[in-house]
Protein backbone atom coordinates (compact mmCIF):
# COMPACT_ATOMS: atom_id res chain seq x y z
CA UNK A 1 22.47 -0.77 -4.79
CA UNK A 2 22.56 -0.61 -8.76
CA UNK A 3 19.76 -1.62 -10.86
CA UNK A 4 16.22 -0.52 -11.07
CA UNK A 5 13.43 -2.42 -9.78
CA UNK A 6 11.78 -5.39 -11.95
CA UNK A 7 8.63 -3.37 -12.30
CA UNK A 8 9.80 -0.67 -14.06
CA UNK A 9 11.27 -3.17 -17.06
CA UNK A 10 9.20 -4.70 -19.70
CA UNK A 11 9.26 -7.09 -21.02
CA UNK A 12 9.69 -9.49 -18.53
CA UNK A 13 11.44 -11.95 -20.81
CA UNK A 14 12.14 -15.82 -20.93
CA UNK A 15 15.65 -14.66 -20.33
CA UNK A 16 15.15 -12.17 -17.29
CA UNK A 17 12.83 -14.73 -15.51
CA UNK A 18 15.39 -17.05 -15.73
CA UNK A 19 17.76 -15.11 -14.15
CA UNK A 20 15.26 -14.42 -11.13
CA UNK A 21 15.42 -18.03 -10.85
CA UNK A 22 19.30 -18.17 -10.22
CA UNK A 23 18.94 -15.24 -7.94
CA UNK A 24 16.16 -17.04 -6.00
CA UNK A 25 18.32 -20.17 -5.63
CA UNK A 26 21.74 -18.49 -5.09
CA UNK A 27 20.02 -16.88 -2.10
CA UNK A 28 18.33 -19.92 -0.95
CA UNK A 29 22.19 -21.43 -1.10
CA UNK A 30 23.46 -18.19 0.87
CA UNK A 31 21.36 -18.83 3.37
CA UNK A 32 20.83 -22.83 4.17
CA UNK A 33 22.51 -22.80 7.53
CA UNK A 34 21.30 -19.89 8.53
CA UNK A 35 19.66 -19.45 12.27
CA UNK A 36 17.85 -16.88 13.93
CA UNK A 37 15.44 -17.34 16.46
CA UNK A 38 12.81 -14.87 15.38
CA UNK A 39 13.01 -16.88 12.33
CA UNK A 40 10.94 -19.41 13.33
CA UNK A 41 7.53 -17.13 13.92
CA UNK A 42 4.24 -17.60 12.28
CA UNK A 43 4.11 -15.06 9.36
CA UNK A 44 0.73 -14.60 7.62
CA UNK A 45 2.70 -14.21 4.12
CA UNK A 46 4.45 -18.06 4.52
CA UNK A 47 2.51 -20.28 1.61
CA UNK A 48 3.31 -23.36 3.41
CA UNK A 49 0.68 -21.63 6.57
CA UNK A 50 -1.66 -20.96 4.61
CA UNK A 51 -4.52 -22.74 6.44
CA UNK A 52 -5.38 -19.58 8.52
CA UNK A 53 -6.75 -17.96 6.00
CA UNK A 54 -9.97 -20.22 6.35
CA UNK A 55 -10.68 -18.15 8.93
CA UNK A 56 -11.17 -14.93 6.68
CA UNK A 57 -12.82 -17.08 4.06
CA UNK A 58 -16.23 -14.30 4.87
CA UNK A 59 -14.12 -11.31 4.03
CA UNK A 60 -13.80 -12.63 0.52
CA UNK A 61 -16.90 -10.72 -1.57
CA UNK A 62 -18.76 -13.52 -3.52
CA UNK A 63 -19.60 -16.72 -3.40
CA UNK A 64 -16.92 -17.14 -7.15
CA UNK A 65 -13.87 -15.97 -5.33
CA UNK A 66 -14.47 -17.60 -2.03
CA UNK A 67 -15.39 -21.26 -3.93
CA UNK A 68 -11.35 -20.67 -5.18
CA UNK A 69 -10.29 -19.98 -2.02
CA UNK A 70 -11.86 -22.84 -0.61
CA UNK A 71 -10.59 -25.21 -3.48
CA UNK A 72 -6.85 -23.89 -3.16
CA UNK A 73 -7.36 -24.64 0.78
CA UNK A 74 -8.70 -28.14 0.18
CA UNK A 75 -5.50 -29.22 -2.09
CA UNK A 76 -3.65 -28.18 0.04
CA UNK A 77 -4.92 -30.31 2.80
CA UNK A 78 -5.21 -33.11 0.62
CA UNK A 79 -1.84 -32.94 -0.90
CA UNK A 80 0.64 -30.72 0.53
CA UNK A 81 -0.29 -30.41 4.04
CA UNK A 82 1.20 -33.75 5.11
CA UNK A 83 4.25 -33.67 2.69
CA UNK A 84 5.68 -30.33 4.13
CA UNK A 85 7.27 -31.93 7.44
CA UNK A 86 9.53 -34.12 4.86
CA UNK A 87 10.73 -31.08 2.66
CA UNK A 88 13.63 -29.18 3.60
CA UNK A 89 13.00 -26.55 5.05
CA UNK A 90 15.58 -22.79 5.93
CA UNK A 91 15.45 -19.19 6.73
CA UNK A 92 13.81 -17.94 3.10
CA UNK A 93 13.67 -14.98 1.64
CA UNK A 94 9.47 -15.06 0.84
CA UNK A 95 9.32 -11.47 -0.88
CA UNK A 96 10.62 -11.65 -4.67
CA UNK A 97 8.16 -9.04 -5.81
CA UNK A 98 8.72 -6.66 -8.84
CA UNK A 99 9.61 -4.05 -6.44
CA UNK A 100 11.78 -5.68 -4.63
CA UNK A 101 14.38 -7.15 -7.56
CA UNK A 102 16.47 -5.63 -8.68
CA UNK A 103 17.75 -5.75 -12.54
CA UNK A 104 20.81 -4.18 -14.17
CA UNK A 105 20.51 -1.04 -16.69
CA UNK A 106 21.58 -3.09 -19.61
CA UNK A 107 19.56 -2.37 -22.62
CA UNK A 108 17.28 -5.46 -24.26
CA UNK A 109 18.10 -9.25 -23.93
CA UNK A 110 21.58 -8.03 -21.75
CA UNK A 111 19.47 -7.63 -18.38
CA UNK A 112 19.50 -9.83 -16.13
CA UNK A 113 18.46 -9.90 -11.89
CA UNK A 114 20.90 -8.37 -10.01
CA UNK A 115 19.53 -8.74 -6.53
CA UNK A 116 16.98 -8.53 -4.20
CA UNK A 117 16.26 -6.26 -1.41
CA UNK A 118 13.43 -5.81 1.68
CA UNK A 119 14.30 -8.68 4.61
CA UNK A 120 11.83 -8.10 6.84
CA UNK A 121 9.46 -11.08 5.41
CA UNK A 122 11.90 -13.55 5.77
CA UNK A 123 10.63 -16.50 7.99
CA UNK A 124 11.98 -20.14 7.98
CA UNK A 125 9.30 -22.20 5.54
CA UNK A 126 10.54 -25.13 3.23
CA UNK A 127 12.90 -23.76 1.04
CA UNK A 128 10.55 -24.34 -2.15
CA UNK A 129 7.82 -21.82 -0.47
CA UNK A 130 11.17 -18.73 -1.68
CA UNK A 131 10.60 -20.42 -5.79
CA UNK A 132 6.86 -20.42 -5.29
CA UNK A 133 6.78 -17.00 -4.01
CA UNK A 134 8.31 -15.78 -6.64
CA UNK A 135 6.84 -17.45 -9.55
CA UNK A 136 3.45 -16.23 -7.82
CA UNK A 137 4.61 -12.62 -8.65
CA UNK A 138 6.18 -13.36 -11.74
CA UNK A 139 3.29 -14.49 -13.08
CA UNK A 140 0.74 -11.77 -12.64
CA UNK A 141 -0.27 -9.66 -15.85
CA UNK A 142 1.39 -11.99 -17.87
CA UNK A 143 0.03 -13.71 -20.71
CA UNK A 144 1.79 -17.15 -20.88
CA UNK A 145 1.75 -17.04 -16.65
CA UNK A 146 2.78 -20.70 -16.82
CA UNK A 147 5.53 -19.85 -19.23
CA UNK A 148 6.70 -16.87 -16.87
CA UNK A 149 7.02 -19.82 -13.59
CA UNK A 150 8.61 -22.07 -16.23
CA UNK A 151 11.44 -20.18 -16.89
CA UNK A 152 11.80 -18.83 -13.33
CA UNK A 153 12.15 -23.08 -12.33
CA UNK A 154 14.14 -23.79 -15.31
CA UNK A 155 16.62 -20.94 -13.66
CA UNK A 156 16.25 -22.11 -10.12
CA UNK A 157 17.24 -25.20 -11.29
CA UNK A 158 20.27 -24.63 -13.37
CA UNK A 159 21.68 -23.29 -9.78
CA UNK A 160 19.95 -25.68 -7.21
CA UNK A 161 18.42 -29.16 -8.43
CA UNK A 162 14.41 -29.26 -7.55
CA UNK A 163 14.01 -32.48 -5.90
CA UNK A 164 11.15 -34.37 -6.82
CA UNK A 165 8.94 -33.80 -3.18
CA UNK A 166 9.56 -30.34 -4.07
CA UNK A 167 8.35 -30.16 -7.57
CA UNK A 168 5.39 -32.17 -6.59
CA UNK A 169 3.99 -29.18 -3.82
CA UNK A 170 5.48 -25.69 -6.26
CA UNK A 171 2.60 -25.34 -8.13
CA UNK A 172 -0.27 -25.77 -4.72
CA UNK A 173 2.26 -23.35 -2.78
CA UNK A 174 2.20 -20.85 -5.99
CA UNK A 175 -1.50 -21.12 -5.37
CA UNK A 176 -1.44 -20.89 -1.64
CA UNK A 177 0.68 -17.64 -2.21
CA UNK A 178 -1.92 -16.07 -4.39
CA UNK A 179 -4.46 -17.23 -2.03
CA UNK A 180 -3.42 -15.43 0.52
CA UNK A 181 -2.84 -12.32 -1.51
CA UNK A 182 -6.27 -12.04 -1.86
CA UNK A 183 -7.08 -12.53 1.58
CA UNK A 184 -5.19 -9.92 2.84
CA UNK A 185 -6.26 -7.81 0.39
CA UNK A 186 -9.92 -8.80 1.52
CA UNK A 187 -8.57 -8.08 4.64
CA UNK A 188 -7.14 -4.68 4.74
């Protein structure tokens, strides 16, 4: 597969992000429809399951990090929790990370996301978990990290419209996602 992976490129611009969204939605699009039974398992990684990791909540070193945990936890029980049955929901993706997309050689401002590779965290979640996921990555080390997730939704939806139920949970499942990358982390 062409390209070279999104970690190796800086700087992440308003321009590549964007076209991470597109990718993210085109795929989303490729794959509404799609069925597989194994599909439909419990994967740790899924932001929209993110309640188990209450359950690790004393692997998290200091009282700080664990108080974030616990706040990310309790929005999402308060406000995302009983809005995901009414979200679509598909076989996603849930993996965009800088080594896994792929962006062309083109010098500059010319660069845009190719593709994405790595399947084997796909799981079937509500479809806006795939944008959250990777606005979540997008936005580490960056400086404007809001400004990176903007332009990664302003390219989602220039492909697939963001319905309103769905805008109203991205930024709690961006969170969720984060949340459990530090749990695991804890973890392991």
């Amino acid at each position: 597969v062409p390209g070279r992976v999104l970690a190796e490129v800086r700087p992440h611009s308003r321009a590549i992000l964007a076209s991470l969204g597109r990718r993210v939605a085109e795929l989303d699009l490729a794959l509404l429809g799609f069925v597989h039974p194994e599909m439909n398992r419990t994967f740790p990684w899924d932001p929209a399951r993110v309640p188990w990791i209450a359950e690790e909540l004393g692997r998290i070193a200091g009282a700080p990090q664990r108080g974030l945990i616990e706040r990310v936890l309790d929005r999402f029980a308060e406000a995302v929790a009983g809005r995901l049955p009414g979200l679509e929901h598909q076989v996603v993706h849930n993996d965009w990370n800088d080594y896994n997309v792929l962006v062309s050689e083109a010098p500059g401002a010319d660069r845009e996301v190719l593709g994405v590779v790595d399947f084997g965290d796909m799981v079937r979640s509500c479809t806006v978990a795939d944008l959250a996921v990777a606005a979540c990555y997008a936005m580490l080390g960056k400086a404007d990290p809001l400004g990176a997730a903007a332009a990664i939704v302003s390219g989602y939806r220039d492909v697939r419209p963001l319905p309103e139920d769905e805008s109203g949970v991205l930024f709690d499942l961006v969170r969720a996602r984060l949340a459990i990358s530090v749990t695991m982390s804890a973890r392991q």
